[in-house]
Protein backbone atom coordinates (compact mmCIF):
# COMPACT_ATOMS: atom_id res chain seq x y z
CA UNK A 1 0.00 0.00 0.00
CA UNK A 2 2.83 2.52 0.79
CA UNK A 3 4.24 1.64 -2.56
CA UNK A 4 1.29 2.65 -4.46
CA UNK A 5 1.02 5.76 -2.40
CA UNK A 6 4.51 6.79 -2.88
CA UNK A 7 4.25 5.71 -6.21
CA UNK A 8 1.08 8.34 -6.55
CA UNK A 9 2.80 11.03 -5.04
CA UNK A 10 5.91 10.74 -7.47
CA UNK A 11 3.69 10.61 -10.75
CA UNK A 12 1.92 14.03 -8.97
CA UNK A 13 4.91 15.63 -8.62
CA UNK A 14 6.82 14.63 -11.97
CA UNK A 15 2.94 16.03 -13.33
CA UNK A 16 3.46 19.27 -11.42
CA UNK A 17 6.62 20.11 -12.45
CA UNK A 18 6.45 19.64 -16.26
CA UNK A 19 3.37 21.63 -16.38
CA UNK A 20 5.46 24.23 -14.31
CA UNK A 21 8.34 23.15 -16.66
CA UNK A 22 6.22 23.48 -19.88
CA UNK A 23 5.41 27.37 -18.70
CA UNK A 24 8.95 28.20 -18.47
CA UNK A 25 10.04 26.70 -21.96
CA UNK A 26 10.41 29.30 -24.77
CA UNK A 27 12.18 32.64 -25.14
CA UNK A 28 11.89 35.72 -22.89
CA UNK A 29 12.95 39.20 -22.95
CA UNK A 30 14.28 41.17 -19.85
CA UNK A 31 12.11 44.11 -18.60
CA UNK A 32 13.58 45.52 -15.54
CA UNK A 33 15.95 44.16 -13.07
CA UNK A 34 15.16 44.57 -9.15
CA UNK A 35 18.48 44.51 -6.89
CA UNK A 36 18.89 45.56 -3.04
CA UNK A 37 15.72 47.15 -3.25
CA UNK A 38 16.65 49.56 -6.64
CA UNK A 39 14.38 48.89 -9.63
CA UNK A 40 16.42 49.25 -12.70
CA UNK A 41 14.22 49.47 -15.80
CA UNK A 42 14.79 49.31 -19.80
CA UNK A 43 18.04 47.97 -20.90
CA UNK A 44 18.97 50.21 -23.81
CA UNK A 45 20.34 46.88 -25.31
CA UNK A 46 18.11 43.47 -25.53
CA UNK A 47 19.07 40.84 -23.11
CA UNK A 48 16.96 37.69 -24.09
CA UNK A 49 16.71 34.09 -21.92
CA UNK A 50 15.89 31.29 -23.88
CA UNK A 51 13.85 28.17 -21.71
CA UNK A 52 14.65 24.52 -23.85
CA UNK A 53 14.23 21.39 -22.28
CA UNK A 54 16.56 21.54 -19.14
CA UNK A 55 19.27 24.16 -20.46
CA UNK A 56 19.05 27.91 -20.12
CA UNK A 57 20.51 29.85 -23.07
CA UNK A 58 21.68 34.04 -22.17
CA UNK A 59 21.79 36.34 -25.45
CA UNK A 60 23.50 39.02 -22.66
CA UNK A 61 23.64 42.96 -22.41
CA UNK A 62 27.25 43.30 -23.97
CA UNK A 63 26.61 40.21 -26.74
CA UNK A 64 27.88 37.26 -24.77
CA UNK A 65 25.77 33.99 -24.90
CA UNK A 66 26.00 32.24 -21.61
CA UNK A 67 24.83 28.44 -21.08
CA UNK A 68 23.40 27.36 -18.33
CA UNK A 69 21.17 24.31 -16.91
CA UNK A 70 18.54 23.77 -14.14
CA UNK A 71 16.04 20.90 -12.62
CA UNK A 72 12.48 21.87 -11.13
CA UNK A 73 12.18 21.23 -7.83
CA UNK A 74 8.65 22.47 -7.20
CA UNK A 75 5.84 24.38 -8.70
CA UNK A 76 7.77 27.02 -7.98
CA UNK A 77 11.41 26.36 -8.12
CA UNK A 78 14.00 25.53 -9.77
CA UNK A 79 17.47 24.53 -9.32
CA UNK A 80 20.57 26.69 -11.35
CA UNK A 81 23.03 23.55 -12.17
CA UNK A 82 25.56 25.29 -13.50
CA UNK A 83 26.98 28.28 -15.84
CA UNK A 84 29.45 28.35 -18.94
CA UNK A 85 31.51 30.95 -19.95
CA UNK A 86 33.24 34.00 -18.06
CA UNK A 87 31.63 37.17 -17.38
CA UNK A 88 32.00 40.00 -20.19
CA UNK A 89 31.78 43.56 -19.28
CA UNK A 90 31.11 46.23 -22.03
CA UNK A 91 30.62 50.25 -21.69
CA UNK A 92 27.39 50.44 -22.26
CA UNK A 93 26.15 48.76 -18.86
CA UNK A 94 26.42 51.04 -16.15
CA UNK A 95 23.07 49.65 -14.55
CA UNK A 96 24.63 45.62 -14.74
CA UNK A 97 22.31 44.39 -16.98
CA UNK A 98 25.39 42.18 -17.66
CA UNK A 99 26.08 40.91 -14.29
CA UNK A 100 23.12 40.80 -12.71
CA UNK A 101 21.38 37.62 -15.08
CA UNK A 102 24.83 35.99 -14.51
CA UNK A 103 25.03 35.92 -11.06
CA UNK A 104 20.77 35.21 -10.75
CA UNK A 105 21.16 32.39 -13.53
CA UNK A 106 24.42 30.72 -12.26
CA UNK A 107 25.60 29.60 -8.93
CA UNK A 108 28.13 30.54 -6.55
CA UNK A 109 29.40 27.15 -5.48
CA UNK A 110 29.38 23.69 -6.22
CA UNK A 111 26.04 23.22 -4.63
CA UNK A 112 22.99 23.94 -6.84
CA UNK A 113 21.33 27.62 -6.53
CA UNK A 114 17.49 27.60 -5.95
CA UNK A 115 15.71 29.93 -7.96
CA UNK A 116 11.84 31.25 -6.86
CA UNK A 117 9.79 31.71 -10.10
CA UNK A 118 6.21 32.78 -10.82
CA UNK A 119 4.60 32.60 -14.27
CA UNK A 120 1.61 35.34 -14.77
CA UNK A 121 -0.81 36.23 -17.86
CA UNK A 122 -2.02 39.74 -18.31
CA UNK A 123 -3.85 41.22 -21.11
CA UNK A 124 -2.80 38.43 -23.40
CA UNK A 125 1.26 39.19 -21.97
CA UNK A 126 2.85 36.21 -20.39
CA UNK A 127 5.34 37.55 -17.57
CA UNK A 128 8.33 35.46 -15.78
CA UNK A 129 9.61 36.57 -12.27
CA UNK A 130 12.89 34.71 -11.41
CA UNK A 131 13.71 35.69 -7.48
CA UNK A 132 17.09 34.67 -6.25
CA UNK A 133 17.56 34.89 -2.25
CA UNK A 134 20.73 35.21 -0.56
CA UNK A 135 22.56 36.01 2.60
CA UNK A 136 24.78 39.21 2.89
CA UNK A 137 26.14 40.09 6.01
CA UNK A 138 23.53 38.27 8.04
CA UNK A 139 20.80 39.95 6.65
CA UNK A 140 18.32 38.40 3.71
CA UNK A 141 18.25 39.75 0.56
CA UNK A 142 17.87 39.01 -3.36
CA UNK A 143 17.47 40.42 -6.90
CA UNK A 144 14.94 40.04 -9.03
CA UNK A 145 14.32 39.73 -12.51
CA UNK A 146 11.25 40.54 -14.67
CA UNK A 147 10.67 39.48 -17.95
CA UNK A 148 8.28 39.20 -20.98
CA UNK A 149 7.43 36.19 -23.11
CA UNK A 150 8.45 36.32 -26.89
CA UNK A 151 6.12 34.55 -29.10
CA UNK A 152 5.59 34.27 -32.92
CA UNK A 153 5.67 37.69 -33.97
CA UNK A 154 3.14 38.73 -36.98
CA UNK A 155 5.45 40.20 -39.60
CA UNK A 156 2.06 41.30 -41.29
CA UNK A 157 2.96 44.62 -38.47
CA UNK A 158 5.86 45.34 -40.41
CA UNK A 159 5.30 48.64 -42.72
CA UNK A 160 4.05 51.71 -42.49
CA UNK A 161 0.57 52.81 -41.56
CA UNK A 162 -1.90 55.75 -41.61
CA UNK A 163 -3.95 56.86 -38.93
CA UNK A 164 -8.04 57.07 -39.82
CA UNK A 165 -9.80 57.42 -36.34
CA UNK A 166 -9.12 56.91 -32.86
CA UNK A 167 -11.93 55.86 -30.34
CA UNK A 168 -12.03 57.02 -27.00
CA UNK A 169 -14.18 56.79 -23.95
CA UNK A 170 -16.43 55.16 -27.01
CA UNK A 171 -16.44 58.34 -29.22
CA UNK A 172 -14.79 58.30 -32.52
CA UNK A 173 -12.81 61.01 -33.78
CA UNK A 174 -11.27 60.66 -37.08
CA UNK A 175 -8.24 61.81 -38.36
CA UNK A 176 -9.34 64.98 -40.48
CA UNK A 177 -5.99 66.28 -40.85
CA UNK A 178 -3.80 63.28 -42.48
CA UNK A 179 -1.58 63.63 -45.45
CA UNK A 180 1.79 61.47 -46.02
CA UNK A 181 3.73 63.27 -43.19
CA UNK A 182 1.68 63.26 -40.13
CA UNK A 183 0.29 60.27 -37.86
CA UNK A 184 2.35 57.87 -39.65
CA UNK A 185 2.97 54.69 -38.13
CA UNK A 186 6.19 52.97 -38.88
CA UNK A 187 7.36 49.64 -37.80
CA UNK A 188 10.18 47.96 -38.27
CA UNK A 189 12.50 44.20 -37.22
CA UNK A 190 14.94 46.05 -34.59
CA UNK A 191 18.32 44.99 -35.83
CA UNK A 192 19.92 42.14 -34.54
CA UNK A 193 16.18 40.58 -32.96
CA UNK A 194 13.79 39.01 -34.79
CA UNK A 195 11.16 39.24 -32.33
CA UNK A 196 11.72 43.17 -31.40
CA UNK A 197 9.92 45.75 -33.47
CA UNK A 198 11.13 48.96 -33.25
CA UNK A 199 8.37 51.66 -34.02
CA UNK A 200 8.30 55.80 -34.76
CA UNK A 201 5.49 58.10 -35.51
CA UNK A 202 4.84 61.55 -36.41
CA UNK A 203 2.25 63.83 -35.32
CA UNK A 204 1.50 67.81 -36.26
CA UNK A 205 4.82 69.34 -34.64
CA UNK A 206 6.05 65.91 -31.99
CA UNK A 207 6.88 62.86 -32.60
CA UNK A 208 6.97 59.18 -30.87
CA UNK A 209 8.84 56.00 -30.83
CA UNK A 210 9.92 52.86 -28.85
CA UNK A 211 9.75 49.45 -28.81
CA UNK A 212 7.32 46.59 -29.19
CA UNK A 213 7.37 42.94 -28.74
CA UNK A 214 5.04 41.43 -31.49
CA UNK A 215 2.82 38.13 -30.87
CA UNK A 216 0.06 36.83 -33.15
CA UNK A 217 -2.92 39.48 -31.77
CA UNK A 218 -0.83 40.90 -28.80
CA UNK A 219 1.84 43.62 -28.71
CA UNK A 220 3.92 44.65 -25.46
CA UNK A 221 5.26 48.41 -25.43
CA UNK A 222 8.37 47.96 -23.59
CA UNK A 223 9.01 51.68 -23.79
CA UNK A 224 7.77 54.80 -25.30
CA UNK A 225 9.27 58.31 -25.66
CA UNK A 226 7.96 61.84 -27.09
CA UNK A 227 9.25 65.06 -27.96
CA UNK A 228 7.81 68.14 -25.83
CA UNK A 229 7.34 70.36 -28.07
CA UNK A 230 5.17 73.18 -27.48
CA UNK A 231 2.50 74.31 -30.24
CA UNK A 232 -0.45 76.33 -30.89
CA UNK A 233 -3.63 74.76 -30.31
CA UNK A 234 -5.13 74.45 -33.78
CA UNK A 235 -7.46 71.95 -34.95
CA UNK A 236 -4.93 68.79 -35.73
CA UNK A 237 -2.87 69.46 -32.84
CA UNK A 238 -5.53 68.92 -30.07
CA UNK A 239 -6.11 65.67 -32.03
CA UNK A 240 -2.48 65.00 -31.71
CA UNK A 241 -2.38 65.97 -28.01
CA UNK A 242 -5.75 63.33 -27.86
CA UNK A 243 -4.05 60.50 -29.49
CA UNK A 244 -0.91 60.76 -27.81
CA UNK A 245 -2.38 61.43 -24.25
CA UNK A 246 -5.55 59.27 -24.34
CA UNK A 247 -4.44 56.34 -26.42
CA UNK A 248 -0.61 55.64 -26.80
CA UNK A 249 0.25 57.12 -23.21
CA UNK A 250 -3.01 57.15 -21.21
CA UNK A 251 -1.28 57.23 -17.69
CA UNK A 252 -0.01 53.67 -18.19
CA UNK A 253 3.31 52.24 -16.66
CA UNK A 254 5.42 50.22 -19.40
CA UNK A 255 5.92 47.54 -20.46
CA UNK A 256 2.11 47.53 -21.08
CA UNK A 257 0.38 45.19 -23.53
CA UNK A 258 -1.94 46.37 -26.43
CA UNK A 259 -4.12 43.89 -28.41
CA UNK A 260 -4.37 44.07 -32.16
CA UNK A 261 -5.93 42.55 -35.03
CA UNK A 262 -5.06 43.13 -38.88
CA UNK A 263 -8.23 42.74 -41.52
CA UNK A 264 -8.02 43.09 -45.47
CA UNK A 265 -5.47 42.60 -48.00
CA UNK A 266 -2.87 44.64 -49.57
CA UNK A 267 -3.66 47.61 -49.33
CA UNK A 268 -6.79 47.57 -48.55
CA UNK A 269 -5.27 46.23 -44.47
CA UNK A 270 -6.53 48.03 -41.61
CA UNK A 271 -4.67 47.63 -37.96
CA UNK A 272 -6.76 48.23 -35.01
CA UNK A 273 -4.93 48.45 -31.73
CA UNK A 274 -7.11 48.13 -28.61
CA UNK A 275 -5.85 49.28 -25.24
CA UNK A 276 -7.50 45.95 -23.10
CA UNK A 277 -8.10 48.21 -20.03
CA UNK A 278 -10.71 50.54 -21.03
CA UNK A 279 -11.54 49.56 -24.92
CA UNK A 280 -9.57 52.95 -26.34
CA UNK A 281 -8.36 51.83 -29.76
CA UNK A 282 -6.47 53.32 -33.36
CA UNK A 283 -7.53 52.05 -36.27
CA UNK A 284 -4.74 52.44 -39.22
CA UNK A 285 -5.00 51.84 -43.06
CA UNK A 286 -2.33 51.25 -45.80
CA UNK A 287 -2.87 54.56 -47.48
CA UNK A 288 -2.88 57.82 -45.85
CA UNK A 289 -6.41 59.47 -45.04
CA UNK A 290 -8.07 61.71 -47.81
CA UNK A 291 -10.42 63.44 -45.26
CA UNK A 292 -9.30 66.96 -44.78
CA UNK A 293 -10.61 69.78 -42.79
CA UNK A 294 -8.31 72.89 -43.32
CA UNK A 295 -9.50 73.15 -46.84
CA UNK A 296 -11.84 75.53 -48.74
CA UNK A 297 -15.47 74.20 -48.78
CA UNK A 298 -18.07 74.95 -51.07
CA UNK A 299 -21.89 74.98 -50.03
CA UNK A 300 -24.42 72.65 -52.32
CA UNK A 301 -27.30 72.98 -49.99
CA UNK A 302 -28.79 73.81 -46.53
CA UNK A 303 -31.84 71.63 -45.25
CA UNK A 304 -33.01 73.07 -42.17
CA UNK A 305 -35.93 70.67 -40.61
CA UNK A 306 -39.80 71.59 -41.52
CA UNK A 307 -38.52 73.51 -44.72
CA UNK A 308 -37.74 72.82 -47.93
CA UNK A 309 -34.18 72.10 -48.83
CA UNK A 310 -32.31 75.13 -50.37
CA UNK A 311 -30.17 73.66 -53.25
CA UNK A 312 -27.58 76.64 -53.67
CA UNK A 313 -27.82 77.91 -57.56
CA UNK A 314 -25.08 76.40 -59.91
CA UNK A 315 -23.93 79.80 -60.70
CA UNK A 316 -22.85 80.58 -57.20
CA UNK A 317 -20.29 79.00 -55.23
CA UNK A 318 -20.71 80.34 -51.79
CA UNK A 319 -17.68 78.89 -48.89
CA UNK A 320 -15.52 78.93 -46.19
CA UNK A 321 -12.21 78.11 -45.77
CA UNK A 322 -10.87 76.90 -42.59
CA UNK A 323 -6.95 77.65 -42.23
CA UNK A 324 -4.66 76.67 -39.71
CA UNK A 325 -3.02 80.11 -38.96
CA UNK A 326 -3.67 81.74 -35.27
CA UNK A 327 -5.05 85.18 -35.03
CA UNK A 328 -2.54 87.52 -33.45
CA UNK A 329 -5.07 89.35 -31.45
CA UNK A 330 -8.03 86.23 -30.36
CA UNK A 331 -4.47 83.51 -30.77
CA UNK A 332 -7.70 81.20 -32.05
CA UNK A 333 -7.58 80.12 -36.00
CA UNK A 334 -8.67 81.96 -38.44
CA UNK A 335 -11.61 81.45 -41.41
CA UNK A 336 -13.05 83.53 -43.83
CA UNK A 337 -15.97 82.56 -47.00
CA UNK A 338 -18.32 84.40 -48.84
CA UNK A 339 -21.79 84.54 -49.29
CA UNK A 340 -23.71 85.56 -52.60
CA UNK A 341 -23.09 89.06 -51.62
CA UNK A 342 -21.19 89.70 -48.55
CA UNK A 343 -17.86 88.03 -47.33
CA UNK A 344 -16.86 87.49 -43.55
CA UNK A 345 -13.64 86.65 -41.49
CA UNK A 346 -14.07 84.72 -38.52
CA UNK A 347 -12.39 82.94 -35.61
CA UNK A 348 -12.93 79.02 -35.00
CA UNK A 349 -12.26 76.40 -32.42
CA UNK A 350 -12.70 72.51 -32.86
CA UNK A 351 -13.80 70.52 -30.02
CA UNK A 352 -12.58 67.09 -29.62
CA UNK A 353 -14.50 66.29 -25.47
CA UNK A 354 -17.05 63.60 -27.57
CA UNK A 355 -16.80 63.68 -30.85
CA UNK A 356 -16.38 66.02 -33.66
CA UNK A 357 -17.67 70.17 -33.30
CA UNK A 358 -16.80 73.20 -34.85
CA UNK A 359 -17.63 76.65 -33.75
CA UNK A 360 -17.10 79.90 -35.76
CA UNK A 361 -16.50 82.79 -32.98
CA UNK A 362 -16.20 86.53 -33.48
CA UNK A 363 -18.18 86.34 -37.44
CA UNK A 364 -17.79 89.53 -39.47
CA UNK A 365 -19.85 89.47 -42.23
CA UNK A 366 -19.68 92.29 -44.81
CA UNK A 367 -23.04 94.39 -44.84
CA UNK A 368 -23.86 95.18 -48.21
CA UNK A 369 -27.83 94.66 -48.85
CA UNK A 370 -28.73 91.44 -50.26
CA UNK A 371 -31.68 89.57 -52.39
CA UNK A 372 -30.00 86.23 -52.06
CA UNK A 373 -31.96 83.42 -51.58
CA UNK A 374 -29.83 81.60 -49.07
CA UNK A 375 -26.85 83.91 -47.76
CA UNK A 376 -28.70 85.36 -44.78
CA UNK A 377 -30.12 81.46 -43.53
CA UNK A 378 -26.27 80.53 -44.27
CA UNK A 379 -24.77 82.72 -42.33
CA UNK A 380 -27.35 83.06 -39.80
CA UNK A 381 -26.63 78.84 -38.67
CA UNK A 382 -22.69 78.97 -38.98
CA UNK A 383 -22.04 82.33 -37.97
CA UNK A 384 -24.01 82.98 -34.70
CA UNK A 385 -23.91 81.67 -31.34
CA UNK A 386 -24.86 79.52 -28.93
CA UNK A 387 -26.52 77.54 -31.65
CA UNK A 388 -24.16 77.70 -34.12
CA UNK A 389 -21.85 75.01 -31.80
CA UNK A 390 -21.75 72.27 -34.89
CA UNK A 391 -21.46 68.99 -35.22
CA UNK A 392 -19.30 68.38 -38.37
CA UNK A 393 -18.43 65.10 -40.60
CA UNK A 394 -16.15 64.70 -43.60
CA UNK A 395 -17.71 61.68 -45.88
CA UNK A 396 -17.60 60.19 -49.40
CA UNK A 397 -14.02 59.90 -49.55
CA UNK A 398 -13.29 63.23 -48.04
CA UNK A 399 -15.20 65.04 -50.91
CA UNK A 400 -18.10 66.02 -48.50
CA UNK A 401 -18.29 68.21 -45.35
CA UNK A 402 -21.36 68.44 -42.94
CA UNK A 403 -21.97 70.73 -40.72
CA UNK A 404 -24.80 69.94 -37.91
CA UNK A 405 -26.20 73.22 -35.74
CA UNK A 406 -28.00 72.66 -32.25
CA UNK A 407 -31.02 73.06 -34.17
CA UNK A 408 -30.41 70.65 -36.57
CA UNK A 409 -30.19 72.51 -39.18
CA UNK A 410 -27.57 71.31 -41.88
CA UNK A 411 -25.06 72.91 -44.50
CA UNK A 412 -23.82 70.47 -46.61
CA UNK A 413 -20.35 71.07 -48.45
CA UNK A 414 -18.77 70.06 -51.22
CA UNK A 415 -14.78 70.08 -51.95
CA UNK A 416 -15.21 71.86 -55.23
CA UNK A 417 -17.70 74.70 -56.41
CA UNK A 418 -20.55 74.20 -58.25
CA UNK A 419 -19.40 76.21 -60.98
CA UNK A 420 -15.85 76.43 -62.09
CA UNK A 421 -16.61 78.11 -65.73
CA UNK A 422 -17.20 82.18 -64.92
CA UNK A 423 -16.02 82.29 -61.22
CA UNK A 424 -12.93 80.36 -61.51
CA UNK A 425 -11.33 82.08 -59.28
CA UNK A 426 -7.80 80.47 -60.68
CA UNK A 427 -7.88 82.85 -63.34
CA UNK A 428 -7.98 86.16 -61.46
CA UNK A 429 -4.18 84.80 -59.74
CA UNK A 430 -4.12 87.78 -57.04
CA UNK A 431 -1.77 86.49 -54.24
CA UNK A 432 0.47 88.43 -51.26
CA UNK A 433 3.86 88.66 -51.85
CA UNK A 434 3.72 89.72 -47.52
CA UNK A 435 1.88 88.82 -45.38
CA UNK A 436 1.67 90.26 -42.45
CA UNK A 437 1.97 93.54 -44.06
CA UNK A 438 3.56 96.78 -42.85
CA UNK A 439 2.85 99.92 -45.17
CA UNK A 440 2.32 98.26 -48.30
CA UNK A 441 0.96 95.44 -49.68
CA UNK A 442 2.69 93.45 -52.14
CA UNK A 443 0.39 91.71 -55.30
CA UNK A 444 1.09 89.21 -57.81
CA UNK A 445 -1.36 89.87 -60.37
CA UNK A 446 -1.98 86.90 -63.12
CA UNK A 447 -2.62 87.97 -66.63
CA UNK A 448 -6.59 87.75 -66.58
CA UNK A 449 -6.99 90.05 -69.56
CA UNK A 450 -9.56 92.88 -67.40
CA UNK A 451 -8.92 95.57 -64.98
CA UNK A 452 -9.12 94.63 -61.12
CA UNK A 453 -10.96 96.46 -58.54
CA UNK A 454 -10.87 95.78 -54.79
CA UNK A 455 -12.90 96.45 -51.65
CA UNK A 456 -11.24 96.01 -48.33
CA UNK A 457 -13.03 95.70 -45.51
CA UNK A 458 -11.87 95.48 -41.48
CA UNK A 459 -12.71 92.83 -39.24
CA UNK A 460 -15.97 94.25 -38.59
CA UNK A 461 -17.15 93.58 -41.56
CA UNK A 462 -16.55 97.39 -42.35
CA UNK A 463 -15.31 99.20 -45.69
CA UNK A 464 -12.54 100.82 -45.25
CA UNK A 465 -10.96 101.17 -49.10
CA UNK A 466 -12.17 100.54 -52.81
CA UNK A 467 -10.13 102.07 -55.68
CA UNK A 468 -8.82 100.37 -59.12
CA UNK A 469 -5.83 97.94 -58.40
CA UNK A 470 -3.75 100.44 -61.09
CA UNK A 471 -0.34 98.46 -59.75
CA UNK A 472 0.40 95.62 -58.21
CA UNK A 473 0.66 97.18 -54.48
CA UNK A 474 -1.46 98.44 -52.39
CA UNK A 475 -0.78 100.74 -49.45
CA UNK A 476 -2.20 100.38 -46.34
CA UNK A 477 -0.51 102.55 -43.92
CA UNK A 478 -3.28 104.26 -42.77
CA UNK A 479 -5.10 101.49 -41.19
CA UNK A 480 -4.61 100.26 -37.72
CA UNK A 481 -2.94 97.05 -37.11
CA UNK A 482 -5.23 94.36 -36.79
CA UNK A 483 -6.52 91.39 -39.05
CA UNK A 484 -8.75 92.58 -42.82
CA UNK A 485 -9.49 90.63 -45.78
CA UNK A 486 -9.71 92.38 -49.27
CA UNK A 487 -12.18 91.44 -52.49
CA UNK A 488 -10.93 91.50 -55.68
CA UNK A 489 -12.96 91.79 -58.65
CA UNK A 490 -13.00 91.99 -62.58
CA UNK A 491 -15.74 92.87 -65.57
CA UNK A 492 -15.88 89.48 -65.78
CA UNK A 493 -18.09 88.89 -62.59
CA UNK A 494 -14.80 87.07 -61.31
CA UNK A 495 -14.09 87.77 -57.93
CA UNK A 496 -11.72 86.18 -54.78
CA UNK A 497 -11.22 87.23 -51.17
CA UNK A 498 -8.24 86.73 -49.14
CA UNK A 499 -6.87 88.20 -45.89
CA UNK A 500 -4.32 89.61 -44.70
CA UNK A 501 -2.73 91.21 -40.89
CA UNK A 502 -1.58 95.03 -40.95
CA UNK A 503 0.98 95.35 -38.62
């Protein structure tokens, strides 16, 4: 009878440990080291430990490979048999990432070295904590040392991708200000490690980078690091300061794992990244977004609810144009459109709390008297608070811009006018040489074949000049300083405003 029971206990415990055993096998990455009660974090070079069968395999800090060999003892330790080779030293460890996994992974003496070890799973990341206890001077102590599991990576990561949206706190904001240069997302094989990415990104006026540890749907951030650099607060860089702050750093410690999932082919791939903790996630494509805001806009029609629609006539092309320049006086941005009639300058603010808004502050219309059909309903929903705090959307390919009141009233935009054959406003070619402007303005006039005449009016929507553009300046040092926009116009019912800041 004791036979059989003894025999039980040893088929338990040879059970135990090669589950225990089977946990340990594989390849793992160092994190952080914890010695004599000093947490040493992020080795600026890998140091990888490699679990096969019963030998232990060190890719070290300075480029050694050290062998080594253990038993389990227990579900939760293991014996350190022995280590091969001397220990290296190199400049770049002044922290001893190079000494300390020697000493923890070999043994001091002839007797084996016991070795405490706990195996954890969070958020998809498999963790190793190898705990080595010792005597010094009578009193207990021991070093730690943390580490990551390395698993298949998905090369599909590899390349570069484009920002489209980000979702937080389950609102969606989309990336409205891509092109080829900002919120790119490239990753790359870190030399030397086939299962380190290295990845960098760019944003309106920072950028990011750091490095990952790939699996099949899970990614670790080991670190992460950003430039500081200070900039105004237009539109695309409060959705920087979102997706840096609320996604890719949201008060997390790293290492900290991310899950991910790729979808489509070629380029038609999309990357989602999902932070596991509260459901925040990026979605990237292959090609860079289309949808911009800081464009010029043309209106195609305004449906305001229990009225008909207004379809704007295809001889007018009415607009705004949102810029990305700060007003020196209000330090907000700076738009400025046209009616049928009248023109206006105007302040604006984007609001990224939940969602996408838009609100046009400060308006300054022009105030000639108009029979227009639509200009007065226009302005009257994007010009004038509190209701003019808009929802907007950028659709069909980023040809489309809508633009939501409190009322629900809607102007609906289009990224080209309706008519481009007597208003093309490409033949007039009236651009500032300077701009700000001190005494005189500076024109570059295209060859239109008619004489030019201008209005210039102040940010009040008031006239201050008209005259005959006889030359291709204009001098201006009687106004005050301050922000104006001028009107050009021709015999040929052409016509284009711009703006400009008298200093």
């Amino acid at each position: 009878m004791k036979q059989i029971y003894l025999s039980t206990l040893l088929l338990l415990f040879v059970s135990v440990t090669n589950s225990q055993d089977e946990l340990l096998q594989g390849e793992w990455v160092l994190d952080s080291i914890f010695d004599y009660d000093i947490l040493i974090e992020y080795p600026v070079n890998s140091t990888s430990i490699n679990f096969v069968d019963d030998e232990i395999t060190i890719n070290s800090f300075c480029g050694e490979i050290y062998l080594s060999s253990y038993i389990v003892t227990s579900d939760t330790t293991i014996d350190i048999i022995d280590i091969q080779g001397p220990l290296a030293t190199c400049p770049d460890d002044t922290q001893n990432f190079e000494i300390l996994p020697y000493i923890v992974l070999g043994n001091s003496d002839a007797e084996p070295d016991e070795l405490i070890y706990t195996v954890s799973e969070t958020n998809g990341i498999t963790n190793l904590n190898l705990y080595s206890e010792f005597i010094e001077n009578g009193i207990p102590s021991g070093s730690s040392l943390f580490l990551t599991k390395v698993t298949t990576p998905n090369t599909s990561l590899i390349g570069s991708w484009y920002l489209d949206s980000i979702v937080i706190d389950d609102a969606i904001y989309n990336n409205i200000y891509n092109n080829e240069s900002l919120f790119e997302l490239e990753i790359n094989a870190s030399n030397g490690a086939e299962n380190i990415y290295d990845f960098s990104g760019f944003g309106v006026c920072n950028a990011f980078g750091g490095t990952i540890l790939p699996g099949q749907s899970h990614l670790t951030f080991t670190d992460l690091n950003f430039t500081l650099q200070d900039c105004d607060d237009t539109p695309s860089m409060i959705f920087e300061q979102l997706y840096y702050y609320s996604f890719l750093n949201d008060g997390q410690n790293y290492p900290f794992g991310f899950s991910f999932s790729i979808t489509g082919e070629n380029d038609n791939q999309i990357l989602s990244i999902t932070n596991p903790t509260n459901g925040n996630k990026a979605v990237y494509g292959k090609t860079p977004n289309t949808e911009i805001l800081t464009r010029t806009w043309y209106l195609s029609r305004i449906e305001i609810p229990g009225n008909p629609t207004i379809e704007i006539p295809n001889t007018e092309s009415p607009s705004i144009t949102l810029t990305n320049e700060i007003n020196p006086i209000t330090f907000r941005n700076t738009a400025f459109g046209d009616g049928e009639c009248n023109a206006f300058m105007s302040d604006y603010e984007v609001s990224l709390s939940n969602g996408d808004y838009i609100q046009l502050l400060d308006f300054s219309p022009t105030l000639a008297f108009c029979e227009s059909d639509y200009e007065s309903e226009y302005f009257n929903i994007i010009g004038f608070p509190p209701n003019n705090f808009c929802e907007f959307e950028i659709i069909n390919n980023g040809t489309t811009l809508t633009v939501t009141d409190l009322l629900g009233a809607r102007l609906v935009f289009g990224d080209e006018p309706l008519s481009i054959s007597e208003n093309d406003l490409s033949t007039t070619l009236v651009s500032l040489k300077n701009n700000p402007v001190n005494s005189k303005m500076n024109l570059s006039v295209g060859q239109t074949g008619s004489k030019l005449s201008y209005k210039l009016y102040s940010i009040e929507g008031k006239l201050v000049k008209e005259a005959v553009l006889n030359s291709e300046s204009i001098y201006v040092d009687d106004l005050n300083s301050g922000l104006y926009f001028i009107r050009f116009f021709n015999n040929l019912n052409q016509e284009q405003t711009t703006k400009f800041i008298k200093q």
